[in-house]
Protein backbone atom coordinates (compact mmCIF):
# COMPACT_ATOMS: atom_id res chain seq x y z
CA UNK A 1 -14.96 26.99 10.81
CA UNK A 2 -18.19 28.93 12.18
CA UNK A 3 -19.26 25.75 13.56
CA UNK A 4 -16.16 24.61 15.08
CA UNK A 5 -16.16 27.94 17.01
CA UNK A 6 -19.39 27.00 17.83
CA UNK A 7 -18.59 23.82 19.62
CA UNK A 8 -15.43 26.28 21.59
CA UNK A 9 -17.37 28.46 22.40
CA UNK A 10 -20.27 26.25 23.95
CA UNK A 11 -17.75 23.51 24.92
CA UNK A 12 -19.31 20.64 23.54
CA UNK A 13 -18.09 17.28 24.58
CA UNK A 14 -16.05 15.33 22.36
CA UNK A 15 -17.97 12.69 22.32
CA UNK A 16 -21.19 14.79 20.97
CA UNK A 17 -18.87 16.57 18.36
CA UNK A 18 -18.03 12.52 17.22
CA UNK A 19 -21.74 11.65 17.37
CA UNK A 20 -22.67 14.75 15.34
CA UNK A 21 -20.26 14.07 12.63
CA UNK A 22 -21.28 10.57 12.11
CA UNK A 23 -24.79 11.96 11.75
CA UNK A 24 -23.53 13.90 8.68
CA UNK A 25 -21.57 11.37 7.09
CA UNK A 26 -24.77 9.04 7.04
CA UNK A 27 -22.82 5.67 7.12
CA UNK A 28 -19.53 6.04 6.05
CA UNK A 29 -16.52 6.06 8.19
CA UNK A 30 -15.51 9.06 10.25
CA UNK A 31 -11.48 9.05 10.25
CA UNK A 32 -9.49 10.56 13.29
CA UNK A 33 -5.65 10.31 12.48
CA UNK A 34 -4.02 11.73 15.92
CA UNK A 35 -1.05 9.87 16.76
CA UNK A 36 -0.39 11.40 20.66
CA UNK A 37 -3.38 9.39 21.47
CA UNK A 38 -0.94 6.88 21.88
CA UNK A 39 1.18 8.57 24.57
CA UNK A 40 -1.96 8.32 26.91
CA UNK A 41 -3.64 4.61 26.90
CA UNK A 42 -6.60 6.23 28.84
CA UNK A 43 -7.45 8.13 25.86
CA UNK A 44 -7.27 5.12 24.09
CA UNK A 45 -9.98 3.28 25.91
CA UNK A 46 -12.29 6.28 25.36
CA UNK A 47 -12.31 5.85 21.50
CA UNK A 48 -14.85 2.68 23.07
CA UNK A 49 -17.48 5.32 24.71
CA UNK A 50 -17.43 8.21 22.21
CA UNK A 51 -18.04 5.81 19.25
CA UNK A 52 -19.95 2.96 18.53
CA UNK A 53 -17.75 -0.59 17.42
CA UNK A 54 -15.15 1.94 16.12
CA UNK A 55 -12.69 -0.15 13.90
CA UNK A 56 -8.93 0.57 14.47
CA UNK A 57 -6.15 0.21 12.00
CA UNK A 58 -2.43 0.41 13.62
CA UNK A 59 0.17 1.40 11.42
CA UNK A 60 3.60 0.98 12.85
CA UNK A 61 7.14 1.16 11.59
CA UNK A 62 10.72 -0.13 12.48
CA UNK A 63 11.60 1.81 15.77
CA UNK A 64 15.01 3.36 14.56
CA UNK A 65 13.18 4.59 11.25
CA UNK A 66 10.43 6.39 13.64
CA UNK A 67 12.71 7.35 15.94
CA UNK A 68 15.40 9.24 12.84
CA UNK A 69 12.26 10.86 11.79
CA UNK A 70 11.35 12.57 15.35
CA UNK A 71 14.88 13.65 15.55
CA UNK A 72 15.09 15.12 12.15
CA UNK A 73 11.52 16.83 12.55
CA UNK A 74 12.54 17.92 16.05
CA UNK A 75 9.95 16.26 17.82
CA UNK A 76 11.25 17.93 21.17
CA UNK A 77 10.84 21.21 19.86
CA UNK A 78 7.31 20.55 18.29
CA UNK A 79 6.36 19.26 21.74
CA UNK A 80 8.18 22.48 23.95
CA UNK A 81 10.42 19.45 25.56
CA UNK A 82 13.67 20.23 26.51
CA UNK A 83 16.08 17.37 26.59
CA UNK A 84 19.73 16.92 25.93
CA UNK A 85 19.12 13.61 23.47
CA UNK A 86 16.42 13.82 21.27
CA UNK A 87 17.55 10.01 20.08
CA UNK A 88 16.46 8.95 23.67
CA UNK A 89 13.00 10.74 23.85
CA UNK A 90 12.39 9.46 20.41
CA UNK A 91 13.03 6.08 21.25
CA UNK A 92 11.12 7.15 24.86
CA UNK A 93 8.28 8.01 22.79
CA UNK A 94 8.23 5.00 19.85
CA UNK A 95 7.96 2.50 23.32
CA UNK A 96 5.36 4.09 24.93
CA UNK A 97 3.35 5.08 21.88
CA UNK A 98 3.51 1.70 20.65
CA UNK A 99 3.37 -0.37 24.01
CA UNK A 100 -0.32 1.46 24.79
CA UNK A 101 -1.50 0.45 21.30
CA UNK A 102 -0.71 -3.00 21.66
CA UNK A 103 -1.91 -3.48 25.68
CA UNK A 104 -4.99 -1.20 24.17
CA UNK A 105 -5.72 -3.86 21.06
CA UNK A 106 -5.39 -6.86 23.31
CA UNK A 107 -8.85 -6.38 24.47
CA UNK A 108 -10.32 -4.83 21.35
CA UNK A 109 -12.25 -8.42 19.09
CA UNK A 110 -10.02 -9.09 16.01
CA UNK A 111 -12.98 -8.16 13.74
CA UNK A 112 -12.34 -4.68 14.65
CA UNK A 113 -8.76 -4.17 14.18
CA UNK A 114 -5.87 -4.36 11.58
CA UNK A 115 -2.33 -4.79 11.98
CA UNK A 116 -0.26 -3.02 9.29
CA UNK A 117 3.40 -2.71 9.04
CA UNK A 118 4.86 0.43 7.58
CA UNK A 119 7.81 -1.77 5.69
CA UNK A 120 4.83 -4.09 3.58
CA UNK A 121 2.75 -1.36 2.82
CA UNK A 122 5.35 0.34 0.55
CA UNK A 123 6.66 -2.16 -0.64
CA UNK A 124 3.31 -4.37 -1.28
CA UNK A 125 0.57 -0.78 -1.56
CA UNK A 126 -2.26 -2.90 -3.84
CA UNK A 127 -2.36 -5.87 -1.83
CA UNK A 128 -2.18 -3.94 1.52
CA UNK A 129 -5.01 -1.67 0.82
CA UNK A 130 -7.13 -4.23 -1.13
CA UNK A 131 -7.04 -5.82 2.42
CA UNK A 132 -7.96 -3.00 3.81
CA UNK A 133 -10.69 -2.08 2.15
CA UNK A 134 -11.67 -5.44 1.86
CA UNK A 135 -11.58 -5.27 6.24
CA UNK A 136 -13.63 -2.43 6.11
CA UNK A 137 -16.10 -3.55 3.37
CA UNK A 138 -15.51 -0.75 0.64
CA UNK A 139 -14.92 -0.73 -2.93
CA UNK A 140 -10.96 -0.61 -3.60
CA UNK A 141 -10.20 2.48 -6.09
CA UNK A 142 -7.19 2.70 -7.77
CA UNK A 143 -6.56 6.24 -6.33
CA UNK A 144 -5.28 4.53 -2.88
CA UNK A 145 -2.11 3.73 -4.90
CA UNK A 146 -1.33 7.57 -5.40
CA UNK A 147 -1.72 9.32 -2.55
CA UNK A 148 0.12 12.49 -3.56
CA UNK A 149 -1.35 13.22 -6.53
CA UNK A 150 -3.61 16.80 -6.26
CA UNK A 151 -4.41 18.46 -3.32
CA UNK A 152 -6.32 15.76 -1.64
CA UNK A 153 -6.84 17.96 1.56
CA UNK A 154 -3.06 19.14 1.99
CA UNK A 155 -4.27 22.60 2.72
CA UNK A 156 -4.43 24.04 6.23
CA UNK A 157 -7.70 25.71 7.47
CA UNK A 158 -6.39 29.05 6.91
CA UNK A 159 -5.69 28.73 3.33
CA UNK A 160 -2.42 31.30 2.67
CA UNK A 161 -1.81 31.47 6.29
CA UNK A 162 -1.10 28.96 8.44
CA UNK A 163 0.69 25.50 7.52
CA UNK A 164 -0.92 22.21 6.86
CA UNK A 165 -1.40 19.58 10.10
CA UNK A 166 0.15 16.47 9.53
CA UNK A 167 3.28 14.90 8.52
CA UNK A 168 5.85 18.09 6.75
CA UNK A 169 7.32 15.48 4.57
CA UNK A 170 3.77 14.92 3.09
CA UNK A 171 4.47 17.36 0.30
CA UNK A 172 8.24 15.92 -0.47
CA UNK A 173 7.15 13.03 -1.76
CA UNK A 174 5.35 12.26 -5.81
CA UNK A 175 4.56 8.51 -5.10
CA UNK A 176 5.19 5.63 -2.95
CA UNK A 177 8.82 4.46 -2.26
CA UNK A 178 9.11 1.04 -1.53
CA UNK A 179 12.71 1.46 -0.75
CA UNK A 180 11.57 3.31 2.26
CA UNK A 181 10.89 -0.11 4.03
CA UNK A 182 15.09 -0.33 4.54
CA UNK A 183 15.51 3.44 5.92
CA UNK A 184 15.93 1.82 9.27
CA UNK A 185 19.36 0.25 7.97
CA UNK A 186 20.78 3.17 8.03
CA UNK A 187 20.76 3.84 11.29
CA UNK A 188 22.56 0.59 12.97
CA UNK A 189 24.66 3.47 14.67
CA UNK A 190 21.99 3.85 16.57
CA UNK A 191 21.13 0.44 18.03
CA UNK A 192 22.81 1.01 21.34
CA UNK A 193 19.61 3.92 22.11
CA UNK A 194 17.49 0.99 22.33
CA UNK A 195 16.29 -0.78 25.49
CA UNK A 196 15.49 -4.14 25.92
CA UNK A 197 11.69 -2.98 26.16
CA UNK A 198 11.66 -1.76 22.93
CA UNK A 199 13.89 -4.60 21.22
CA UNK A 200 11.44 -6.81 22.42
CA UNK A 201 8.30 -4.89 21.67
CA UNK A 202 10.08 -4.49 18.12
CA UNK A 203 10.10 -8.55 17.91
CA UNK A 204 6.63 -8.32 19.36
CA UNK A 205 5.69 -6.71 16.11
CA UNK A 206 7.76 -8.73 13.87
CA UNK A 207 11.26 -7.17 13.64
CA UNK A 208 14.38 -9.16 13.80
CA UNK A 209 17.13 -8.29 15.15
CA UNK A 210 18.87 -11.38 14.07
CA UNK A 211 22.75 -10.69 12.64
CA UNK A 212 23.26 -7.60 13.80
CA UNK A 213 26.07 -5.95 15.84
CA UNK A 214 25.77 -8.55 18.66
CA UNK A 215 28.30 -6.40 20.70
CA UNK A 216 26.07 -2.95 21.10
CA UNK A 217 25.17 -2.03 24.55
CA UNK A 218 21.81 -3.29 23.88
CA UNK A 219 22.35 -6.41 22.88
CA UNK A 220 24.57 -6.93 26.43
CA UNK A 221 22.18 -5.46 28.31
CA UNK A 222 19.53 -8.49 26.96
CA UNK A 223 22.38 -10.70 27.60
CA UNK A 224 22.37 -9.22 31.19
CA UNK A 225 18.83 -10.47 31.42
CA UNK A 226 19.50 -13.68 30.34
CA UNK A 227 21.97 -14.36 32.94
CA UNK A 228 19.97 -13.21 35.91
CA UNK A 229 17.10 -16.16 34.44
CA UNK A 230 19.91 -18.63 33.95
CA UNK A 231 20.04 -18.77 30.45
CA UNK A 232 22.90 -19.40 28.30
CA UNK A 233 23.77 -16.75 26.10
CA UNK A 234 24.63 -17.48 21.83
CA UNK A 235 25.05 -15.36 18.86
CA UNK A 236 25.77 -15.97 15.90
CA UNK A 237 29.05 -16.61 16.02
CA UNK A 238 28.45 -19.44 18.34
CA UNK A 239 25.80 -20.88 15.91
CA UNK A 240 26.41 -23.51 13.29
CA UNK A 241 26.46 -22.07 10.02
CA UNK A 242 23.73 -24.22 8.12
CA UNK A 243 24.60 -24.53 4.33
CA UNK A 244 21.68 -23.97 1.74
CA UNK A 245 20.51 -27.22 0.24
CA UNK A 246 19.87 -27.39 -3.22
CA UNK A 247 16.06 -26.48 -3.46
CA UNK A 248 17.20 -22.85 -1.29
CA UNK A 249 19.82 -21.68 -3.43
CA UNK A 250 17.45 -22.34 -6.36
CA UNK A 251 14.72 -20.58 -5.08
CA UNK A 252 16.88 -17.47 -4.06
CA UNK A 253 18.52 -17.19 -7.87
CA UNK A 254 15.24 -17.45 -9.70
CA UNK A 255 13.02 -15.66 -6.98
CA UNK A 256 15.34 -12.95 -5.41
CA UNK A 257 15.88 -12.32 -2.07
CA UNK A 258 13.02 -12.61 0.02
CA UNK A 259 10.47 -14.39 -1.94
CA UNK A 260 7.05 -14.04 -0.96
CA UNK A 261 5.41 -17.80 -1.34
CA UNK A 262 3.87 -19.45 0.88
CA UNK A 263 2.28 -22.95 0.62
CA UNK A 264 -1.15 -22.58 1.73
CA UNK A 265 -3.49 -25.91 3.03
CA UNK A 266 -6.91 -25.56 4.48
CA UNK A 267 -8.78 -27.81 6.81
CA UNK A 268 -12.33 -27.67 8.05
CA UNK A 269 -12.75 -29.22 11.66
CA UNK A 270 -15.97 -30.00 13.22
CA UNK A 271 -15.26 -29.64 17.64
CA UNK A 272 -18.48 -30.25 19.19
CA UNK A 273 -16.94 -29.21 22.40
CA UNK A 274 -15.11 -26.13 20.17
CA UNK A 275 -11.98 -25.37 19.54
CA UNK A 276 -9.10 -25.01 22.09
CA UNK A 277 -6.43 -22.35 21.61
CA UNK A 278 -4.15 -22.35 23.82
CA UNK A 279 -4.21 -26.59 23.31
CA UNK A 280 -3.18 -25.27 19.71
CA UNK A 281 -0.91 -22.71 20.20
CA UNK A 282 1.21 -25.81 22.61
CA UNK A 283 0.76 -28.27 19.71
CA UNK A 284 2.25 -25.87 17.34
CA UNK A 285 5.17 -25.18 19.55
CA UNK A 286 6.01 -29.25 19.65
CA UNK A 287 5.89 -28.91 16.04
CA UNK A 288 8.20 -26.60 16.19
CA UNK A 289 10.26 -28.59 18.70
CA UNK A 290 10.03 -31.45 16.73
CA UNK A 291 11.32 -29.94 13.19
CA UNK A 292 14.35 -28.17 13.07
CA UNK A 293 13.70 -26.72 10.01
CA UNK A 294 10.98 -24.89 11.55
CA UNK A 295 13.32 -22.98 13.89
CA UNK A 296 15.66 -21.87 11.13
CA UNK A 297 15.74 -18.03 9.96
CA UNK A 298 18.04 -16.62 6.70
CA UNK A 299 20.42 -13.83 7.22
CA UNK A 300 22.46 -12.53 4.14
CA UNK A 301 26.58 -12.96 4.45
CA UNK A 302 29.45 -11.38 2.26
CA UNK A 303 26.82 -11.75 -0.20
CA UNK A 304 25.66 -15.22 0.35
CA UNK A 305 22.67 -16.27 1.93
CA UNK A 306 22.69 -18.46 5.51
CA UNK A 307 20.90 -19.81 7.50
CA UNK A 308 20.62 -20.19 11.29
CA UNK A 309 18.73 -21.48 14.07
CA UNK A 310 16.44 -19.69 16.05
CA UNK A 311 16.71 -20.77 19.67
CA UNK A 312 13.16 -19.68 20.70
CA UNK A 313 10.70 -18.88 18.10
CA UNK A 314 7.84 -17.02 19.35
CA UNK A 315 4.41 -19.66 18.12
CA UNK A 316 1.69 -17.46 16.99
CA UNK A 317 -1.90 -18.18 16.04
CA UNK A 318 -4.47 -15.92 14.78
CA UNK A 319 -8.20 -16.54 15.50
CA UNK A 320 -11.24 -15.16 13.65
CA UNK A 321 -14.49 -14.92 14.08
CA UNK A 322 -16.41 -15.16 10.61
CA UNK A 323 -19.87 -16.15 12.42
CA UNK A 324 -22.39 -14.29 10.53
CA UNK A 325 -20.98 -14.00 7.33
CA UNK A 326 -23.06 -15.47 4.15
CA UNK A 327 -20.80 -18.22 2.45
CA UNK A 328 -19.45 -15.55 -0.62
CA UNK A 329 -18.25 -12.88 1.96
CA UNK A 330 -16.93 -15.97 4.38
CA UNK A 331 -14.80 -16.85 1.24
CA UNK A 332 -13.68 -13.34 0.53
CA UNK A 333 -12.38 -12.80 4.07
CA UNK A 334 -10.94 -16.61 3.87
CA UNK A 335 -8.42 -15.24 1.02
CA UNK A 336 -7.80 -11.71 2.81
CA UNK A 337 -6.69 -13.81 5.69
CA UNK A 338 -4.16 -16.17 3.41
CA UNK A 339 -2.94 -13.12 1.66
CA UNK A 340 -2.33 -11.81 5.34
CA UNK A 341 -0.68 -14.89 6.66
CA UNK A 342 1.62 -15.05 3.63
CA UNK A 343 2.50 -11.32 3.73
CA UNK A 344 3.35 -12.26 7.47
CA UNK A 345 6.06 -14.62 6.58
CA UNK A 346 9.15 -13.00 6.90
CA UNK A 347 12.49 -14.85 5.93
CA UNK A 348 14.81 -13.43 8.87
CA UNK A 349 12.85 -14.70 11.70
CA UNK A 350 12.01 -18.33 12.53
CA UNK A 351 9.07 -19.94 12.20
CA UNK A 352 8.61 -19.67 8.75
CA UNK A 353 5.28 -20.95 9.26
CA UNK A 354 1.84 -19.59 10.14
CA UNK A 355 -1.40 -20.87 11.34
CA UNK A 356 -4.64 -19.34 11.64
CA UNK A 357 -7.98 -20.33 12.79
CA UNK A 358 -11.46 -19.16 11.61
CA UNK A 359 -14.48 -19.98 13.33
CA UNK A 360 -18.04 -19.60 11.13
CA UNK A 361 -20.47 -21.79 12.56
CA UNK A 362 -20.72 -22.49 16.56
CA UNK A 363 -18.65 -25.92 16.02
CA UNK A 364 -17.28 -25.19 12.91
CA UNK A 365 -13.86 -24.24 11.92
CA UNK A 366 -11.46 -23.75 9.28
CA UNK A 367 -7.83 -24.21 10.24
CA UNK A 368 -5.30 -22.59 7.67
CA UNK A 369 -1.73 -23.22 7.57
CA UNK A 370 0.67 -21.91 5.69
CA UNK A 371 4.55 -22.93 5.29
CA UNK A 372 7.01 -20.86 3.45
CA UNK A 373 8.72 -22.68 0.36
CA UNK A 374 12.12 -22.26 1.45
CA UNK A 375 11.60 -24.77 3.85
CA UNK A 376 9.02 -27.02 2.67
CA UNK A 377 7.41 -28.52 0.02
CA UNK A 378 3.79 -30.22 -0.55
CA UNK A 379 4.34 -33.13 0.78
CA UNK A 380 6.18 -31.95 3.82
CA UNK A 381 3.48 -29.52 4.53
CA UNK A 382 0.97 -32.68 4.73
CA UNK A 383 3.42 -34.04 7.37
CA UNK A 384 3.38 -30.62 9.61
CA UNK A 385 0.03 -30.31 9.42
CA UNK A 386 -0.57 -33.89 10.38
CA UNK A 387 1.81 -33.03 13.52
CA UNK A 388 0.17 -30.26 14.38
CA UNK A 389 -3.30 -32.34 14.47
CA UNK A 390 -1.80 -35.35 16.27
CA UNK A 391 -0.44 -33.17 18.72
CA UNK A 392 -3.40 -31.17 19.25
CA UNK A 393 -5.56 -34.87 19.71
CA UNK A 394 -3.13 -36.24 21.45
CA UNK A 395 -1.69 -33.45 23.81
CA UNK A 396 0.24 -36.41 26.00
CA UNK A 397 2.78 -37.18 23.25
CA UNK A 398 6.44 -35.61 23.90
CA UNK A 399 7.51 -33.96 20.65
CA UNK A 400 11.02 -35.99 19.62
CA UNK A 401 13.52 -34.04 17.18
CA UNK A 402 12.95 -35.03 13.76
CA UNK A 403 16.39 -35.35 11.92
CA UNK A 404 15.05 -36.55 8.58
CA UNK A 405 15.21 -33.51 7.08
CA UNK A 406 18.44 -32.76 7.69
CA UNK A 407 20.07 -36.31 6.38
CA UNK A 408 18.30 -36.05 3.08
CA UNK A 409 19.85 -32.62 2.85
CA UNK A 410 22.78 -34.17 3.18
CA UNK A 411 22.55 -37.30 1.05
CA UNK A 412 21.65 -34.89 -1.12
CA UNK A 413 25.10 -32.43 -1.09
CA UNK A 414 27.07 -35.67 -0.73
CA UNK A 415 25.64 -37.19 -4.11
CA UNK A 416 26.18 -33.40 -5.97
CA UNK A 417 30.29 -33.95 -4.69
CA UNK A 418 29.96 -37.15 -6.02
CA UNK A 419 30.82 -38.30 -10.08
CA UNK A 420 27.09 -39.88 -10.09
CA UNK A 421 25.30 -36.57 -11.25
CA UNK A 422 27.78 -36.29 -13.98
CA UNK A 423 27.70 -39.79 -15.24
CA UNK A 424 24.36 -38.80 -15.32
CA UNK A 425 24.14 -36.03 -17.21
CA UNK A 426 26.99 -37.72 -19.92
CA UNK A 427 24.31 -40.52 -20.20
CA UNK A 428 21.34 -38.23 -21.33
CA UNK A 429 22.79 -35.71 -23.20
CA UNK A 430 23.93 -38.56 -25.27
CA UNK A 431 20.21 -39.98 -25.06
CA UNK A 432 18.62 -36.25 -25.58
CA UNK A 433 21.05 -35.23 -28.44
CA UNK A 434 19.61 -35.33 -32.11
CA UNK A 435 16.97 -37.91 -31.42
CA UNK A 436 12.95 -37.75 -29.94
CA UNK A 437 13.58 -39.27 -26.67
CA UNK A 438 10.86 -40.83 -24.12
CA UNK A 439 10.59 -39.17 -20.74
CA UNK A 440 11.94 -40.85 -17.64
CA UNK A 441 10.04 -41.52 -14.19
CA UNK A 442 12.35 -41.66 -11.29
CA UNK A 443 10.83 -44.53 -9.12
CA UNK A 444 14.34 -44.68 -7.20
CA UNK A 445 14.51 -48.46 -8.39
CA UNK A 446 18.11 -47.86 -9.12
CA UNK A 447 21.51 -48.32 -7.10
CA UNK A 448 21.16 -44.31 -6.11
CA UNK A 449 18.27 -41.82 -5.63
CA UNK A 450 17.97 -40.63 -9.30
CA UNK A 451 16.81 -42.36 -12.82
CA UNK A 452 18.88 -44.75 -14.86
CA UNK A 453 18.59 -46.15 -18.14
CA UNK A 454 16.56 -48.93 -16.11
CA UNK A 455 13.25 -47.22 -15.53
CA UNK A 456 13.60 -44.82 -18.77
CA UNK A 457 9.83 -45.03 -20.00
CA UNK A 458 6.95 -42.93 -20.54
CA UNK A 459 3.99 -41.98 -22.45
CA UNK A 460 5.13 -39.03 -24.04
CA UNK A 461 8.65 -37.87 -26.17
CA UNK A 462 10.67 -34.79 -25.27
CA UNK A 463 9.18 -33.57 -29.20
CA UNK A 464 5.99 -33.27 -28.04
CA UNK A 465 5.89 -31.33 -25.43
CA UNK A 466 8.39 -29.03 -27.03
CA UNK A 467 11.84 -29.53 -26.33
CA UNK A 468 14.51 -29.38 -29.21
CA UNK A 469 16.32 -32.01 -28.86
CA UNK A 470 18.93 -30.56 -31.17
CA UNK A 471 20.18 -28.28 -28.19
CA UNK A 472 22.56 -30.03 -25.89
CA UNK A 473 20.79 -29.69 -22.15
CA UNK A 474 23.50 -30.45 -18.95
CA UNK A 475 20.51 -29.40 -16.27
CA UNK A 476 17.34 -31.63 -18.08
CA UNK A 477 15.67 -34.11 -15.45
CA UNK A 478 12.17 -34.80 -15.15
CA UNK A 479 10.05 -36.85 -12.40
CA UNK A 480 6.79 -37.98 -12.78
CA UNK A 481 4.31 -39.27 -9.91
């Protein structure tokens, strides 16, 4: 404290108090929490002169969650604003904050930020901070997992006297709640507070807004917007209710309800003449024209899961620059980067795909894409990523809508209406019951899509690779490649 009223009472400059304490800490990070930084961008861009290559992580939350939380810790007081809504200058204050952040971050190099939302870090806390501290190049200690355990610097500089800084909920909570990532859906009342700015800096940052009340003032007033461009308007009452296929309600019984999977594919490139975003980010989007799958969200419905199609997905890809980087680190910050893209994926808004691009050498690359399983499988990610390429090479071709998809889907709900499935399943019960039977390969030689007694060999019996065959089994069928 002596030397604090040192610096008052000399009036140091901030940026010599900053420079002083990175002198003491001799190489390790100096941290400066001090969220109203935000409400003044210009304060912002000095973080780039009082520091040198400072590295920024931005932690944001679902706007009606932030915005409960001002009103409840009566931000308006804290601040000495008076105001007859403190829902509106919360909401005032979550744009603004938010808005200089991200305007701020557009010109800061990737290597020295981090995008984390509040929602995965409670409900994914290892995985987040291994990220973290793999991003910052520290050791990950199992203590990040606990945060309120002990003291760890809850007192406030007058010990007995005055209160702690910081968050007054701090000391409420005894460990992380990953429940806390749905607070915000419980405060749909409040949707109308929100303007069209914030619902779309909300999707900017990866919110959805997709099946809620459609009829809120907010949700007119975008509609208003839409007009005045020309644009038809749709909800979801105007959309076609797309049934599950088979593959989707499987995954959602055995994996719950928002299973995190992605399927991941790397390639390594070699551009001589390096690589060309924004001739990427295009070829992505006629992937996305070309695939309707790829446009397709999943919304939950009297307790049923649906899906829906996006009209616009927003195309997003991530660049990195790994130049410099020995080939064990280049690997490390290879899987960060898949962990992040996969952690990215989030089933209510479309496209459930991601694509990133590192750059190591000075014509090297390493393109990673990453598809989510409810709408693909391996093979089907070979035949995105091949679109994606193509289009990128060949930039003239006019991306076509690819209905393939969809028809197998439905060949595919036809045939489970159908008695073929259960003939079937009569047939190999019989075949499975009380005897070693050999395995079947489907080579689709038959009169439908599945095996028949025709093409029923293998090299192996159900007895040794351990199936009783004394069990009757109505959902057995295997295919092997």
């Amino acid at each position: 404290m002596e030397k604090v009223n040192e610096f008052v009472r000399d009036e140091l400059p901030v940026e010599k108090a900053y420079q002083m304490l990175q002198t003491l800490t001799k190489g390790c990070y100096v941290v400066d929490k001090t969220p109203p930084y935000a409400l003044d961008i210009e304060t912002l861009y000095r973080a780039e002169i009082v520091s040198e290559n400072p590295f920024y992580l931005f932690l944001f939350r679902h706007p009606l969650s932030v915005i409960e939380s001002l009103v409840r810790n009566r931000f308006d007081k804290m601040m000495g604003i008076r105001c007859d809504d403190p829902w509106a200058l919360g909401e005032q204050a979550w744009q603004k904050m938010n808005r200089n952040i991200v305007k701020f971050l557009s010109g800061i190099p990737y290597e020295r930020q981090m995008q984390i939302r509040f929602e995965d870090l409670v409900q994914s806390p290892e995985i987040i901070m291994r990220n973290i501290c793999s991003r910052l190049n520290i050791n990950f200690e199992e203590a990040m997992l606990y945060p309120y355990d002990g003291e760890r610097m809850t007192h406030s500089l007058h010990r007995g006297v005055s209160l702690s800084a910081g968050d007054p909920n701090f000391l409420t909570h005894k460990a992380i709640d990953p429940k806390l990532a749905n607070a915000w859906q419980k405060h749909l009342d409040k949707l109308d507070i929100l303007t069209p700015e914030s619902i779309s800096l909300a999707e900017e940052l990866g919110y959805s807004f997709n099946g809620l009340n459609q009829s809120s003032a907010i949700f007119k007033s975008l509609d208003s917007e839409k007009m005045k461009n020309g644009e038809p308007i749709k909800t979801e009452k105007d959309l076609k209710k797309i049934e599950l296929s088979l593959p989707q309600r499987s995954i959602f019984k055995r994996m719950g309800t928002d299973p995190l999977w992605g399927i991941a594919q790397h390639h390594a490139l070699n551009m001589e003449d390096g690589l060309d975003l924004e001739r990427l980010k295009n070829s992505f989007k006629k992937v996305i024209q070309k695939h309707p799958v790829l446009r397709r969200y999943f919304t939950p419905e009297r307790g049923e899961w649906i899906q829906y199609e996006q009209e616009s997905p927003v195309e997003r890809i991530d660049f990195y620059d790994l130049t410099g980087l020995d080939e064990e680190e280049r690997k490390k910050r290879l899987s960060v980067i898949e962990q992040e893209l996969i952690a990215d994926l989030k089933i209510d808004s479309a496209p459930l795909m991601r694509v990133a691009v590192a750059q190591y050498e000075k014509s090297k690359y390493e393109l990673i894409i990453l598809t989510h399983m409810l709408i693909t499988d391996g093979l089907t990610s070979l035949l995105l990523n091949k679109d994606l390429l193509d289009f990128y090479w060949h930039p003239e071709k006019i991306s076509q809508n690819d209905s393939r998809y969809d028809s197998y889907v439905k060949e595919v709900a036809d045939l489970e209406k159908s008695e073929v499935l259960k003939d079937h399943r009569e047939f190999w019960n019989k075949q499975v019951l009380g005897q070693p039977m050999m395995c079947p390969i489907d080579k689709s030689d038959g009169p439908d899509i599945i095996s028949s007694e025709k093409v029923f060999v293998s090299k192996f019996t159900f007895h040794n690779i351990g199936i009783d065959t004394e069990v009757k089994r109505n959902k057995f069928f295997i295919t092997l490649w």
